[in-house]
N, C-alpha and C. Protein backbone atom coordinates (compact mmCIF):
# COMPACT_ATOMS: atom_id res chain seq x y z
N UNK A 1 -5.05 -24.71 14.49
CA UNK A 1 -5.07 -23.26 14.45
C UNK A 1 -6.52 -22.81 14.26
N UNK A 2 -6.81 -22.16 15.31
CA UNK A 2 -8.24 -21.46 14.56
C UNK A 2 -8.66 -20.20 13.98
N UNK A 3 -9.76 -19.92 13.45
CA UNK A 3 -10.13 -19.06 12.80
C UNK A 3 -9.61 -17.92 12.77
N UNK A 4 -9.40 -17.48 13.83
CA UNK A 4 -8.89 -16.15 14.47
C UNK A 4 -7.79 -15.85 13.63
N UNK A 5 -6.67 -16.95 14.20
CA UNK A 5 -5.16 -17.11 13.96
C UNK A 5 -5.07 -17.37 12.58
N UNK A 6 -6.09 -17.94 11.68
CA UNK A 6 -5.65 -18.12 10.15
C UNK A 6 -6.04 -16.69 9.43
N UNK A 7 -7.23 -16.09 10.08
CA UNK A 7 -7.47 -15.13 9.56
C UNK A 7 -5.74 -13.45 9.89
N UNK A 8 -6.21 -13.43 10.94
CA UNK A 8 -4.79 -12.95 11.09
C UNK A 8 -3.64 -12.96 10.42
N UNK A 9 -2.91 -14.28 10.07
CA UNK A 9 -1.88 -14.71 9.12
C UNK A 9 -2.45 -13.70 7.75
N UNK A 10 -3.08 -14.11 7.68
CA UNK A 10 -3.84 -13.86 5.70
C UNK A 10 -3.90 -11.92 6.06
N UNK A 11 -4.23 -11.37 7.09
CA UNK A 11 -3.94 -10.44 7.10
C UNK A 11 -2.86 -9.50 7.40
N UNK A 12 -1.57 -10.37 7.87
CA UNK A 12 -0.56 -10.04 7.89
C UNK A 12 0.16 -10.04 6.33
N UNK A 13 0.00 -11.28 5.85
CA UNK A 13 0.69 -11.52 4.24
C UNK A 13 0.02 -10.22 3.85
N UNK A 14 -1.75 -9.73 3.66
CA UNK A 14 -1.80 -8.21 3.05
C UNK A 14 -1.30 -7.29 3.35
N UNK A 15 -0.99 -6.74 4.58
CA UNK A 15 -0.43 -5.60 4.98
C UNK A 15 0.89 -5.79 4.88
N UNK A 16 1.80 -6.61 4.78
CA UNK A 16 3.24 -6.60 4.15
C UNK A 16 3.63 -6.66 2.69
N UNK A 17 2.88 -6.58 1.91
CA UNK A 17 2.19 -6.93 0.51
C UNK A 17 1.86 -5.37 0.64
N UNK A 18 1.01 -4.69 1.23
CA UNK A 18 0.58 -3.16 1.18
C UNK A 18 1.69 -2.39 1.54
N UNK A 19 2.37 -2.72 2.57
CA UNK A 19 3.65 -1.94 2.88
C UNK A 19 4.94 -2.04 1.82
N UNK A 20 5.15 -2.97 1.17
CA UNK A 20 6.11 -3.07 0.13
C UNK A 20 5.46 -2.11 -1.40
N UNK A 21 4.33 -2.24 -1.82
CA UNK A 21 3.69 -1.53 -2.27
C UNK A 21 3.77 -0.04 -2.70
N UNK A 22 3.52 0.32 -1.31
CA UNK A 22 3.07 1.46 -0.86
C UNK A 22 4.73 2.06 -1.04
N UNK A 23 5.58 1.14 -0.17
CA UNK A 23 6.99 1.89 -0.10
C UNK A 23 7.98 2.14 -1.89
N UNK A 24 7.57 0.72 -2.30
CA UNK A 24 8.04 0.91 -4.14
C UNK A 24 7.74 2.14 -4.70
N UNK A 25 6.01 2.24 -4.46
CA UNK A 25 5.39 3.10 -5.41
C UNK A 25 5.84 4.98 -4.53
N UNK A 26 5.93 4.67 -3.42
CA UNK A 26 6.73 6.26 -3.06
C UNK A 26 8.11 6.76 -4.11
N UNK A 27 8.82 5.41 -3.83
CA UNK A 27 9.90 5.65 -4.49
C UNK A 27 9.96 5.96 -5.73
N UNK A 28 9.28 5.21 -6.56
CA UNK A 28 9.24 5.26 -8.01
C UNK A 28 8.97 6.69 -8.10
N UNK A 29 8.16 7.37 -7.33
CA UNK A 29 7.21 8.98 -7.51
C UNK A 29 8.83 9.68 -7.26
N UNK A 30 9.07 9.27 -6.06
CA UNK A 30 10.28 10.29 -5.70
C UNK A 30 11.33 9.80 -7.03
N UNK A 31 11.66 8.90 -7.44
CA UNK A 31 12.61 8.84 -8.73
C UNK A 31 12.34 9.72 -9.40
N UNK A 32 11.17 10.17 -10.12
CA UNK A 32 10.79 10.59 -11.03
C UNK A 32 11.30 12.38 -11.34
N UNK A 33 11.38 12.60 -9.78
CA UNK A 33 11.95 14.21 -9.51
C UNK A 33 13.33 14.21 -9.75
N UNK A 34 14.41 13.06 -9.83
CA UNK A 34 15.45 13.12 -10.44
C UNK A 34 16.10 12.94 -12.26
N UNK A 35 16.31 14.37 -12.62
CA UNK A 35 15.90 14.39 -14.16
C UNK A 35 17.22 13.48 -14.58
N UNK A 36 18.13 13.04 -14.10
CA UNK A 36 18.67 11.82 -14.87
C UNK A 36 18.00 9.85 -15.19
N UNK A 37 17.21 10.09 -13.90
CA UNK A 37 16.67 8.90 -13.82
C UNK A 37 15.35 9.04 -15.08
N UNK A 38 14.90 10.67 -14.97
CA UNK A 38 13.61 10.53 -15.89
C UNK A 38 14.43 10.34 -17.59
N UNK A 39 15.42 10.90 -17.89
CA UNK A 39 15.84 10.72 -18.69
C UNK A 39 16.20 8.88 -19.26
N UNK A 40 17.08 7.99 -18.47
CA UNK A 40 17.51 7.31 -17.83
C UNK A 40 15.78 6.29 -18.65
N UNK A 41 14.76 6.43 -17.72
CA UNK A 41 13.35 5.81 -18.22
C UNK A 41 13.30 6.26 -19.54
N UNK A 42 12.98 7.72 -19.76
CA UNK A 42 12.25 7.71 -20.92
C UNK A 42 13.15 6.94 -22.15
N UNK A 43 14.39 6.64 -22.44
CA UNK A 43 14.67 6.46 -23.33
C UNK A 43 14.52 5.14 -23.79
N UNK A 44 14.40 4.06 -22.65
CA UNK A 44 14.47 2.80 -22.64
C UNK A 44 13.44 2.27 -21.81
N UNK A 45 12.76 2.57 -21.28
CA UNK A 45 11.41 1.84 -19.91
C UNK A 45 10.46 2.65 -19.71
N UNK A 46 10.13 3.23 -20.11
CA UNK A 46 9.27 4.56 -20.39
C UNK A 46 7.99 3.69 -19.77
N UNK A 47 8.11 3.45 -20.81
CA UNK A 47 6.09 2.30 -20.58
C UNK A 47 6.20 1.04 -19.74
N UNK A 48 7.18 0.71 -19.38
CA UNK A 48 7.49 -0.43 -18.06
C UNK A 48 7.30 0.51 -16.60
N UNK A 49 7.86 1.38 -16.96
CA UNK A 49 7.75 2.46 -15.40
C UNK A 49 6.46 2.96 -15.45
N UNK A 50 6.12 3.62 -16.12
CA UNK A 50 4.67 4.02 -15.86
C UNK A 50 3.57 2.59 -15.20
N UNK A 51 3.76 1.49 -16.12
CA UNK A 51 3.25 0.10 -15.86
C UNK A 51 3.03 -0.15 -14.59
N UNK A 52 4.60 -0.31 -13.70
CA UNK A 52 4.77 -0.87 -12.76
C UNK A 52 4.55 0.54 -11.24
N UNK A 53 4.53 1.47 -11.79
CA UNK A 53 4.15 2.52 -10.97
C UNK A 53 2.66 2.44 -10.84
N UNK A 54 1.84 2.54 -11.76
CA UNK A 54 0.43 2.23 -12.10
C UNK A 54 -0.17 0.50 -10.74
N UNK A 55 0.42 -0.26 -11.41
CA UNK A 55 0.48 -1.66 -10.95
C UNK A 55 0.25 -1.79 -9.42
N UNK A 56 1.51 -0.93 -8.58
CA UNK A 56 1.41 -0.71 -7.94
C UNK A 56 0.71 -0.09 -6.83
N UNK A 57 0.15 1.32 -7.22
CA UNK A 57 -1.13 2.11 -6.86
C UNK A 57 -2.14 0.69 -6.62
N UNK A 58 -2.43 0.61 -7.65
CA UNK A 58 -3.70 -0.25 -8.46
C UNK A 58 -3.45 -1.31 -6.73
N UNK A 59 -2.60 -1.85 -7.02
CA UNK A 59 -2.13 -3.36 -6.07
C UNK A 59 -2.85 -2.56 -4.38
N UNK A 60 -1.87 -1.06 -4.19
CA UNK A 60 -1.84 -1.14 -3.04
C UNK A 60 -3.58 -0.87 -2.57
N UNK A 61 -3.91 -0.20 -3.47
CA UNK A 61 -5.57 0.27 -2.98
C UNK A 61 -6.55 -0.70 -3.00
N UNK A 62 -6.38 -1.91 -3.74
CA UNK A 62 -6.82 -2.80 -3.70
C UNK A 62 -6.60 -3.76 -2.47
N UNK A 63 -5.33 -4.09 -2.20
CA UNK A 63 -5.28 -4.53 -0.62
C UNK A 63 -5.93 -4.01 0.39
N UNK A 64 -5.75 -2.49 0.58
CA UNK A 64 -6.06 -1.53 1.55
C UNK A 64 -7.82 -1.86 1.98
N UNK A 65 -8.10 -1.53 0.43
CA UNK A 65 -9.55 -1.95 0.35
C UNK A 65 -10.26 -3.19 0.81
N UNK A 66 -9.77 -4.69 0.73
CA UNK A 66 -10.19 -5.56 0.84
C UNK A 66 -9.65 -6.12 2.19
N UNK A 67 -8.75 -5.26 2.78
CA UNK A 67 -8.50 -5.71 4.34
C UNK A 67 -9.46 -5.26 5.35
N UNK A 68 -10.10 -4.29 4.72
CA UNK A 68 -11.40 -3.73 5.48
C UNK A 68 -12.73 -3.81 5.27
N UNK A 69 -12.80 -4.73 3.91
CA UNK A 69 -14.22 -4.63 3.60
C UNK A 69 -14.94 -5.22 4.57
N UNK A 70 -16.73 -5.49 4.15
CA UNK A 70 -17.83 -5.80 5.00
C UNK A 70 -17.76 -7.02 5.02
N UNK A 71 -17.65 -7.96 3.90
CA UNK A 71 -17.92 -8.71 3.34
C UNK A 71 -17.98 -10.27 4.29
N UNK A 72 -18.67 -11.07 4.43
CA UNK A 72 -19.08 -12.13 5.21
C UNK A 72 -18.62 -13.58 4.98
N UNK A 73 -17.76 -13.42 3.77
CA UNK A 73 -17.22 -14.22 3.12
C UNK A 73 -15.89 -14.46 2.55
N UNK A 74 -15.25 -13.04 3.38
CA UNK A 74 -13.91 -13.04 3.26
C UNK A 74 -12.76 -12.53 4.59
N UNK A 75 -11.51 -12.52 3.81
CA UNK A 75 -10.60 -12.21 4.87
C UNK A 75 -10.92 -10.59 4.96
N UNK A 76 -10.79 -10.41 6.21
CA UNK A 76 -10.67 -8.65 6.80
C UNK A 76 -10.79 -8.60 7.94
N UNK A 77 -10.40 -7.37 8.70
CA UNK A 77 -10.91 -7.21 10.07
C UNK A 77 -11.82 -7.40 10.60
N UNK A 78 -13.26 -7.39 9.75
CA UNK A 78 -14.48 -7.33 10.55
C UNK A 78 -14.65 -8.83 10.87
N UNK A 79 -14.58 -9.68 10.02
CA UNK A 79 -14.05 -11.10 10.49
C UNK A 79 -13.09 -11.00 11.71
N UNK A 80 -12.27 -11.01 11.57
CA UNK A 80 -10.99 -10.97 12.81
C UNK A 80 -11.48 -10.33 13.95
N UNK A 81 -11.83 -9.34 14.22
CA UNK A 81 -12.55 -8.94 15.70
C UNK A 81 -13.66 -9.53 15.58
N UNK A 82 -14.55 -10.17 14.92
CA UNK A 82 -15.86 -10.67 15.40
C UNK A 82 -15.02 -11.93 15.74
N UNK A 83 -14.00 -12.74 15.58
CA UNK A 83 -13.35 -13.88 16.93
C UNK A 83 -13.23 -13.25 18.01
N UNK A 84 -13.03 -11.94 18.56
CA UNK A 84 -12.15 -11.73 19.35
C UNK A 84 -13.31 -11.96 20.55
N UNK A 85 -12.94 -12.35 21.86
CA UNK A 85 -13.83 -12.27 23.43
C UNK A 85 -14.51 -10.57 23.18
N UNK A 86 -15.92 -11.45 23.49
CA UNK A 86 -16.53 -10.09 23.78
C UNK A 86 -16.65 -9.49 25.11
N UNK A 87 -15.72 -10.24 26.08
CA UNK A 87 -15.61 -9.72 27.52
C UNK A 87 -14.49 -9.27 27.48
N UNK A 88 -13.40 -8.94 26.13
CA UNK A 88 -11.92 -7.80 26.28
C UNK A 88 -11.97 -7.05 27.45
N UNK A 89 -10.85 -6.54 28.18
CA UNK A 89 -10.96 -5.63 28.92
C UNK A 89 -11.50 -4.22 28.33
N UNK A 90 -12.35 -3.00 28.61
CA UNK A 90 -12.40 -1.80 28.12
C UNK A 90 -11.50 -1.27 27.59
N UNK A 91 -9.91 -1.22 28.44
CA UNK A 91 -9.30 -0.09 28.01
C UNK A 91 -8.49 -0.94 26.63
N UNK A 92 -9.00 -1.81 26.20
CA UNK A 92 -8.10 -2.42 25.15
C UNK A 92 -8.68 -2.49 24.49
N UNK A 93 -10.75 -2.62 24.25
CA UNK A 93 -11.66 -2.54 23.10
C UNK A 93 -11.78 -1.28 22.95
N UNK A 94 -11.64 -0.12 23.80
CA UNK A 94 -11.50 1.50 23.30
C UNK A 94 -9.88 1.76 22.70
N UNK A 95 -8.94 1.27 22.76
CA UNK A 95 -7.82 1.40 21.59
C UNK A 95 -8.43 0.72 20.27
N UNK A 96 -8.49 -1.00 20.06
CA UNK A 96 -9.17 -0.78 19.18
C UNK A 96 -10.31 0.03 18.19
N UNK A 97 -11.26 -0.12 18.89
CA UNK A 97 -12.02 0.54 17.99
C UNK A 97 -11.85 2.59 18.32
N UNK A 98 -11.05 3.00 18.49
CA UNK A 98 -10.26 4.17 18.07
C UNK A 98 -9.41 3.87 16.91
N UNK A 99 -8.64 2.91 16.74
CA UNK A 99 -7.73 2.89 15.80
C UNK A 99 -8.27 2.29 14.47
N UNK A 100 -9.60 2.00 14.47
CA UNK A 100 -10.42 1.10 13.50
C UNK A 100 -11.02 2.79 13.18
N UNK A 101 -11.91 3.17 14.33
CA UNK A 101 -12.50 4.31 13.52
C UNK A 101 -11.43 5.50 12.83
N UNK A 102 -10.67 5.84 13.21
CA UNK A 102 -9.67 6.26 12.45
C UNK A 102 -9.21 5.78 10.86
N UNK A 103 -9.11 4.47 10.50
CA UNK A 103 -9.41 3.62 9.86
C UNK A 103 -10.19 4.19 8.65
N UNK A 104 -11.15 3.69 9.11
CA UNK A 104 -12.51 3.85 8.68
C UNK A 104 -12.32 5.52 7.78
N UNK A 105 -12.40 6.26 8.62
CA UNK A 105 -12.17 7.41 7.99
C UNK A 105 -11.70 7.51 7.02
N UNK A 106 -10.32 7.20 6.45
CA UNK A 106 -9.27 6.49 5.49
C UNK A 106 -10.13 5.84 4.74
N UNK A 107 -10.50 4.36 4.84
CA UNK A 107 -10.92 3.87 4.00
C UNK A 107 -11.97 4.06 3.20
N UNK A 108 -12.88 5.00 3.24
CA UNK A 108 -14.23 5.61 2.96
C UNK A 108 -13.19 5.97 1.57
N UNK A 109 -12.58 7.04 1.47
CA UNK A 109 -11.41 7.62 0.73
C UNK A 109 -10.89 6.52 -0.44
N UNK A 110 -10.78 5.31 -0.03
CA UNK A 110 -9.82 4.76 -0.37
C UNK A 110 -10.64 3.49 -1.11
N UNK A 111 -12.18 3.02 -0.78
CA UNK A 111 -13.38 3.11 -1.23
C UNK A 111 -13.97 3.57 -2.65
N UNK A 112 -13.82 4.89 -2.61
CA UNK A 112 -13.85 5.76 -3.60
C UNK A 112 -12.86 5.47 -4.84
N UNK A 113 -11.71 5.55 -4.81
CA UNK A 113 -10.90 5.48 -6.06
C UNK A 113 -11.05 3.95 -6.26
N UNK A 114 -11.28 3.11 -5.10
CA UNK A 114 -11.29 1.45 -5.80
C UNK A 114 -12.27 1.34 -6.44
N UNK A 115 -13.52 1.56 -6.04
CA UNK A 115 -14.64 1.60 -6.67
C UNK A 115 -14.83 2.29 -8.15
N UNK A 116 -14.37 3.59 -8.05
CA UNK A 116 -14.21 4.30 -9.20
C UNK A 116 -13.19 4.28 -9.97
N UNK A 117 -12.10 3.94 -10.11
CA UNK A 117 -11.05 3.49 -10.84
C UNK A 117 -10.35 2.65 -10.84
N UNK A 118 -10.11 1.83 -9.94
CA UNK A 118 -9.27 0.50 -9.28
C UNK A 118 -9.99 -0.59 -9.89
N UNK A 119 -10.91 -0.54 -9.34
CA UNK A 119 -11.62 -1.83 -9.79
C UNK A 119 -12.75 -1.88 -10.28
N UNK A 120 -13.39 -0.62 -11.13
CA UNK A 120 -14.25 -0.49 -11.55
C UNK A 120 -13.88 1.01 -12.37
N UNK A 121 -14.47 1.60 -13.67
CA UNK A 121 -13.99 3.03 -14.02
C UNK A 121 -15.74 3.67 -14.31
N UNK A 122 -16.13 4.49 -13.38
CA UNK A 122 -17.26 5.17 -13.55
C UNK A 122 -16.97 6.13 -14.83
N UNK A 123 -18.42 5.46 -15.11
CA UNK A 123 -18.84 6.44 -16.44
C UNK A 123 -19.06 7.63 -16.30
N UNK A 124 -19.68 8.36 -15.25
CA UNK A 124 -19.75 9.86 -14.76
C UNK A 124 -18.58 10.54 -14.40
N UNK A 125 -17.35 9.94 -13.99
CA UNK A 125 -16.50 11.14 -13.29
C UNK A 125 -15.47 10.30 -14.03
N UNK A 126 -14.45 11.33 -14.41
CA UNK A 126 -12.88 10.69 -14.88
C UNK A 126 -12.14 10.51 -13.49
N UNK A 127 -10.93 9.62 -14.12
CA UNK A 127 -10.22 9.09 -12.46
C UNK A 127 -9.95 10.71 -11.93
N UNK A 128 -9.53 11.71 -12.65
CA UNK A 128 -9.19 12.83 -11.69
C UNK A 128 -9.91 13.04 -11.05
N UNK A 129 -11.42 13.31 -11.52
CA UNK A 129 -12.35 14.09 -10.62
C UNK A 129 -12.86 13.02 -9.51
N UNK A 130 -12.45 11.96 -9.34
CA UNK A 130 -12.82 10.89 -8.74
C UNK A 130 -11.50 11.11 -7.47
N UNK A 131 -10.16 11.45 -8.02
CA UNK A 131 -8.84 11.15 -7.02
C UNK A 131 -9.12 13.02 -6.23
N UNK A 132 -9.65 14.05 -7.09
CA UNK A 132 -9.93 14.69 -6.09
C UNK A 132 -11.12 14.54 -5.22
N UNK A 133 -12.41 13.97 -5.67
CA UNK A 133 -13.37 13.83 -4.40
C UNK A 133 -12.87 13.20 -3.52
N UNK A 134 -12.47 11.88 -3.92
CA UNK A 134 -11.85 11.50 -3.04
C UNK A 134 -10.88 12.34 -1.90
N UNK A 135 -10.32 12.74 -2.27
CA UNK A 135 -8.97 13.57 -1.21
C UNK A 135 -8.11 12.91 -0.95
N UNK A 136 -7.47 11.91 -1.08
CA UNK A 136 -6.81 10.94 -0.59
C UNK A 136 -5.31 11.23 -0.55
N UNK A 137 -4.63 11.97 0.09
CA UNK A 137 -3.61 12.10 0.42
C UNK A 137 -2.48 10.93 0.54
N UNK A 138 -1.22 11.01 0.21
CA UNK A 138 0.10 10.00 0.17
C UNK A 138 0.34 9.67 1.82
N UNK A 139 0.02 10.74 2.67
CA UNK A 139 0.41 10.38 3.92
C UNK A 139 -0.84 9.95 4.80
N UNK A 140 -2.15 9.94 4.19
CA UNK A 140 -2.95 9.25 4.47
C UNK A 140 -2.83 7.62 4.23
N UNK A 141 -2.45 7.53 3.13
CA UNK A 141 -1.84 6.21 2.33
C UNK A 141 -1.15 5.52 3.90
N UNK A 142 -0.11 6.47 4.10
CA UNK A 142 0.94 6.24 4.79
C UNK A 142 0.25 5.67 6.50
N UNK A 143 -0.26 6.72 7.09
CA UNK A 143 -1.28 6.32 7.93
C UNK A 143 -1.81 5.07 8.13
N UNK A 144 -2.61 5.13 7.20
CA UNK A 144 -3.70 3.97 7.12
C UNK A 144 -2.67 2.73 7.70
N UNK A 145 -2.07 2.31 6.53
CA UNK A 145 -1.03 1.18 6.28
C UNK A 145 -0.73 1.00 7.91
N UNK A 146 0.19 2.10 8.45
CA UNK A 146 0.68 1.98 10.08
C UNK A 146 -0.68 1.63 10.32
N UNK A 147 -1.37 2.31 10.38
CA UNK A 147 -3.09 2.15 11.76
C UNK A 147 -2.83 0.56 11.52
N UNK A 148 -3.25 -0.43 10.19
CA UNK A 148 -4.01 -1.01 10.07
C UNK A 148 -2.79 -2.11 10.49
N UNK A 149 -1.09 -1.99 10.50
CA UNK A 149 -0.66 -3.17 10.82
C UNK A 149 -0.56 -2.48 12.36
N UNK A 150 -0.76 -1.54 13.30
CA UNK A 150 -1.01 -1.42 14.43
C UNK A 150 -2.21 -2.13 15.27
N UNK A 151 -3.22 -2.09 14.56
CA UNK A 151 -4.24 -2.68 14.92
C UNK A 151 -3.85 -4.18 14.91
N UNK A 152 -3.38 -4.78 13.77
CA UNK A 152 -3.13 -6.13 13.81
C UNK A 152 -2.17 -6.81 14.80
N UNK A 153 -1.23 -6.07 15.05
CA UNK A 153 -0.33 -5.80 16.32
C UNK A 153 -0.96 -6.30 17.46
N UNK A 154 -1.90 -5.18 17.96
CA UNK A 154 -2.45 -5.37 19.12
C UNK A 154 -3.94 -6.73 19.13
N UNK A 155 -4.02 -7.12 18.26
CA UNK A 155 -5.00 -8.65 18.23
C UNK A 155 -3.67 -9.11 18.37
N UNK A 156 -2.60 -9.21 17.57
CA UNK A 156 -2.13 -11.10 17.66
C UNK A 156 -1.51 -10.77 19.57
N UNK A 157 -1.08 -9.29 19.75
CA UNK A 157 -0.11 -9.32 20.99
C UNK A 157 -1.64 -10.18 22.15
N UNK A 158 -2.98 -9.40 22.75
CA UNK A 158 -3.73 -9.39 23.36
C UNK A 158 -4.54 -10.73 23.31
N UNK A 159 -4.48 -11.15 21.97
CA UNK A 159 -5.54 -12.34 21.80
C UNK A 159 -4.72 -13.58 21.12
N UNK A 160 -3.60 -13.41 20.66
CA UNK A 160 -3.04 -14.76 20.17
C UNK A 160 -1.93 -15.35 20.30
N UNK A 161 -1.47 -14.36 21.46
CA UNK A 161 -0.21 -14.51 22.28
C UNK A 161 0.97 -14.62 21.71
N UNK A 162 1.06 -13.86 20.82
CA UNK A 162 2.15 -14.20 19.91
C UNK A 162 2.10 -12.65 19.35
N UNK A 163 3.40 -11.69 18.34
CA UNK A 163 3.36 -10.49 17.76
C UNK A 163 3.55 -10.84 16.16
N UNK A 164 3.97 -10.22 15.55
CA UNK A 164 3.25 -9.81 14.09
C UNK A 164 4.22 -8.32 13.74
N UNK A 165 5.70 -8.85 12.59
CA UNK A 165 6.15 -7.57 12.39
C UNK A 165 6.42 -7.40 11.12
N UNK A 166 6.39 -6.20 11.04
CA UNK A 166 6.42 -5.02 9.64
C UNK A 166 7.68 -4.27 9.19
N UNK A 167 7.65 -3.15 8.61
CA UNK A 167 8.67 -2.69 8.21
C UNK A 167 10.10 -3.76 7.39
N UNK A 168 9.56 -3.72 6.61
CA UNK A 168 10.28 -4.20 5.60
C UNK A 168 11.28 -3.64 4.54
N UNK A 169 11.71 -2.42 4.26
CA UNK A 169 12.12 -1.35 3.39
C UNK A 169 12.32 -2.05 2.40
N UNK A 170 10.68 -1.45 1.53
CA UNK A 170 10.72 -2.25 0.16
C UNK A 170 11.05 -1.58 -0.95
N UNK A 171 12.14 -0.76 -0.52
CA UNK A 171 12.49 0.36 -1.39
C UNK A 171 13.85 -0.08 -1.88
N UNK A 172 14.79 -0.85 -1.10
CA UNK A 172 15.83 -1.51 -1.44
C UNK A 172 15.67 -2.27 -2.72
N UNK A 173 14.93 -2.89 -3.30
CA UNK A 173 15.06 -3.36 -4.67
C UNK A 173 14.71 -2.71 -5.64
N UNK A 174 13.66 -1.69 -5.36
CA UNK A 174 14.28 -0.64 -6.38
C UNK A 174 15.44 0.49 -6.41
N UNK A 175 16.11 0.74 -5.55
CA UNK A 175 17.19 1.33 -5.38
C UNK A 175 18.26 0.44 -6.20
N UNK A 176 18.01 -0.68 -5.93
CA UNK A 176 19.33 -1.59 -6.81
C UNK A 176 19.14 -1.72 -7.98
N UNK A 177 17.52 -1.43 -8.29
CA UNK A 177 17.47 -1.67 -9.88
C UNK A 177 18.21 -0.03 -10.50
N UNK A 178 17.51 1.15 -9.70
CA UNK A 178 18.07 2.24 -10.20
C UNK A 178 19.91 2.12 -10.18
N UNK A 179 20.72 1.95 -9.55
CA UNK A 179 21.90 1.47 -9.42
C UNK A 179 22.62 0.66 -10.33
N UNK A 180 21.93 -0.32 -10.65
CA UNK A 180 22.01 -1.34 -11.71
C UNK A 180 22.01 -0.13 -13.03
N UNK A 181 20.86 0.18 -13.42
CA UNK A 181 20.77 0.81 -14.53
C UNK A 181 22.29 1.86 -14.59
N UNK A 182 21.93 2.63 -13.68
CA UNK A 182 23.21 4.13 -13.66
C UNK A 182 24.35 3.20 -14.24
N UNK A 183 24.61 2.12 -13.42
CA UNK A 183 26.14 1.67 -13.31
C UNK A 183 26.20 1.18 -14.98
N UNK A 184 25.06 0.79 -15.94
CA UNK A 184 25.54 -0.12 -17.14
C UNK A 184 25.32 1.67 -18.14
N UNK A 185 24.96 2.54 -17.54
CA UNK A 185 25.63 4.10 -18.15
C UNK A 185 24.71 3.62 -19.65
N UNK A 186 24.37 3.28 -20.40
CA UNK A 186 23.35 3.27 -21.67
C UNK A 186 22.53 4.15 -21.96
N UNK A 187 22.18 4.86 -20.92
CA UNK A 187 21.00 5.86 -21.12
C UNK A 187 21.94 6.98 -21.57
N UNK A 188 23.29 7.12 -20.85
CA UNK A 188 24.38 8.45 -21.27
C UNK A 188 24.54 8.73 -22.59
N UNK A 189 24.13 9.81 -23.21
CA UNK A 189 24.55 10.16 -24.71
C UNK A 189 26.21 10.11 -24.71
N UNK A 190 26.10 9.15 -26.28
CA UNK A 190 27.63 9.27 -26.20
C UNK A 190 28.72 10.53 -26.73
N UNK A 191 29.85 10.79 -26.20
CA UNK A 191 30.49 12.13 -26.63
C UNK A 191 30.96 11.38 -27.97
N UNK A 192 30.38 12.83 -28.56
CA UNK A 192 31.40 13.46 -30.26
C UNK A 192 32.48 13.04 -30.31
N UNK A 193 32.72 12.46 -31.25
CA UNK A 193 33.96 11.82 -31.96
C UNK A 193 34.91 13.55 -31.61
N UNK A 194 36.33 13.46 -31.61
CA UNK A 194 36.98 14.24 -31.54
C UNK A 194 36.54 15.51 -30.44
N UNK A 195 35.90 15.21 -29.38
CA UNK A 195 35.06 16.47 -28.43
C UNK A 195 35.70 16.08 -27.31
N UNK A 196 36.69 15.07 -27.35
CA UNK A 196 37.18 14.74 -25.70
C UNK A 196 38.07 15.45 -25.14
């Protein structure tokens, strides 16, 4: 197997790793707007949910981040297209690098909060004033993730003769955990003796 193709792999395991992520940590947000479930946490998982909601963010921006970095010494795209033939046809190195600079855009964003709170916490700006310079929008989140296993798509389809698939709905195991919980009813205050 060469370079290309191992690098590829390693960037497929991230972006399915980012997409499970990304899809948990939606959910967990959208749980949170249901006041039985918030109830439901606060009484018993309070600080496990926040944890694993946190965890998550943390996880996904950190992938996001390191699937794109510069770096000369690791896995990312800029590795992976520097295998690719530099005699590609045009109309297939102008999709790529459209869907990279698009990318790019995103990750500048996404840059920002890793740098400043992810994986480092600047002493000048608190994470807020850092998550608004940034701007970083949920459906940017959302974006990116598609661009970046689209892009990977079109290397393994064009250059490694083989495809590369996604969508995983990694929302199903937390749905069963919420389910799980409802069904063992513990969080329900119990009724008054004589109130039935």
């Amino acid at each position: 197997m060469g370079t290309g193709q191992k690098i590829r792999q390693s960037l497929h395991t991230m972006l399915t790793q980012a997409e499970i992520d990304l899809e948990m940590w939606q959910a967990m947000r959208k749980a949170r707007s249901d006041q039985e479930v918030v109830i439901m946490l606060n009484r018993r998982y309070g600080r496990f949910y926040i944890a694993a909601e946190n965890a998550l963010f943390n996880s996904l921006i950190s992938i996001l981040y390191k699937a794109f970095e510069t770096r000369k010494d690791t896995i990312n795209f800029g590795q992976l297209l520097k295998t690719l033939p530099s005699d590609m046809a045009p109309e297939i190195k102008a999709e790529l690098d459209e869907i990279s600079s698009k990318i790019k855009t995103i990750w500048v964003k996404i840059g920002l909060v890793r740098n400043n709170i992810v994986g480092h916490q600047s002493l000048e700006q608190s994470a807020e004033e850092v998550h608004r310079l940034a701007g970083i929008t949920i459906l940017e989140l959302e974006e990116f993730v598609k661009d970046a296993q689209h892009l990977l798509y079109l290397i393994a389809k064009h250059f490694h003769d083989t495809h590369v698939m996604f969508n995983l709905k990694g929302t199903q195991s937390f749905d069963n955990l919420l389910n799980d919980l409802r069904a063992n009813n513990s969080f329900k205050p119990n009724p008054l003796r004589g109130s039935a």
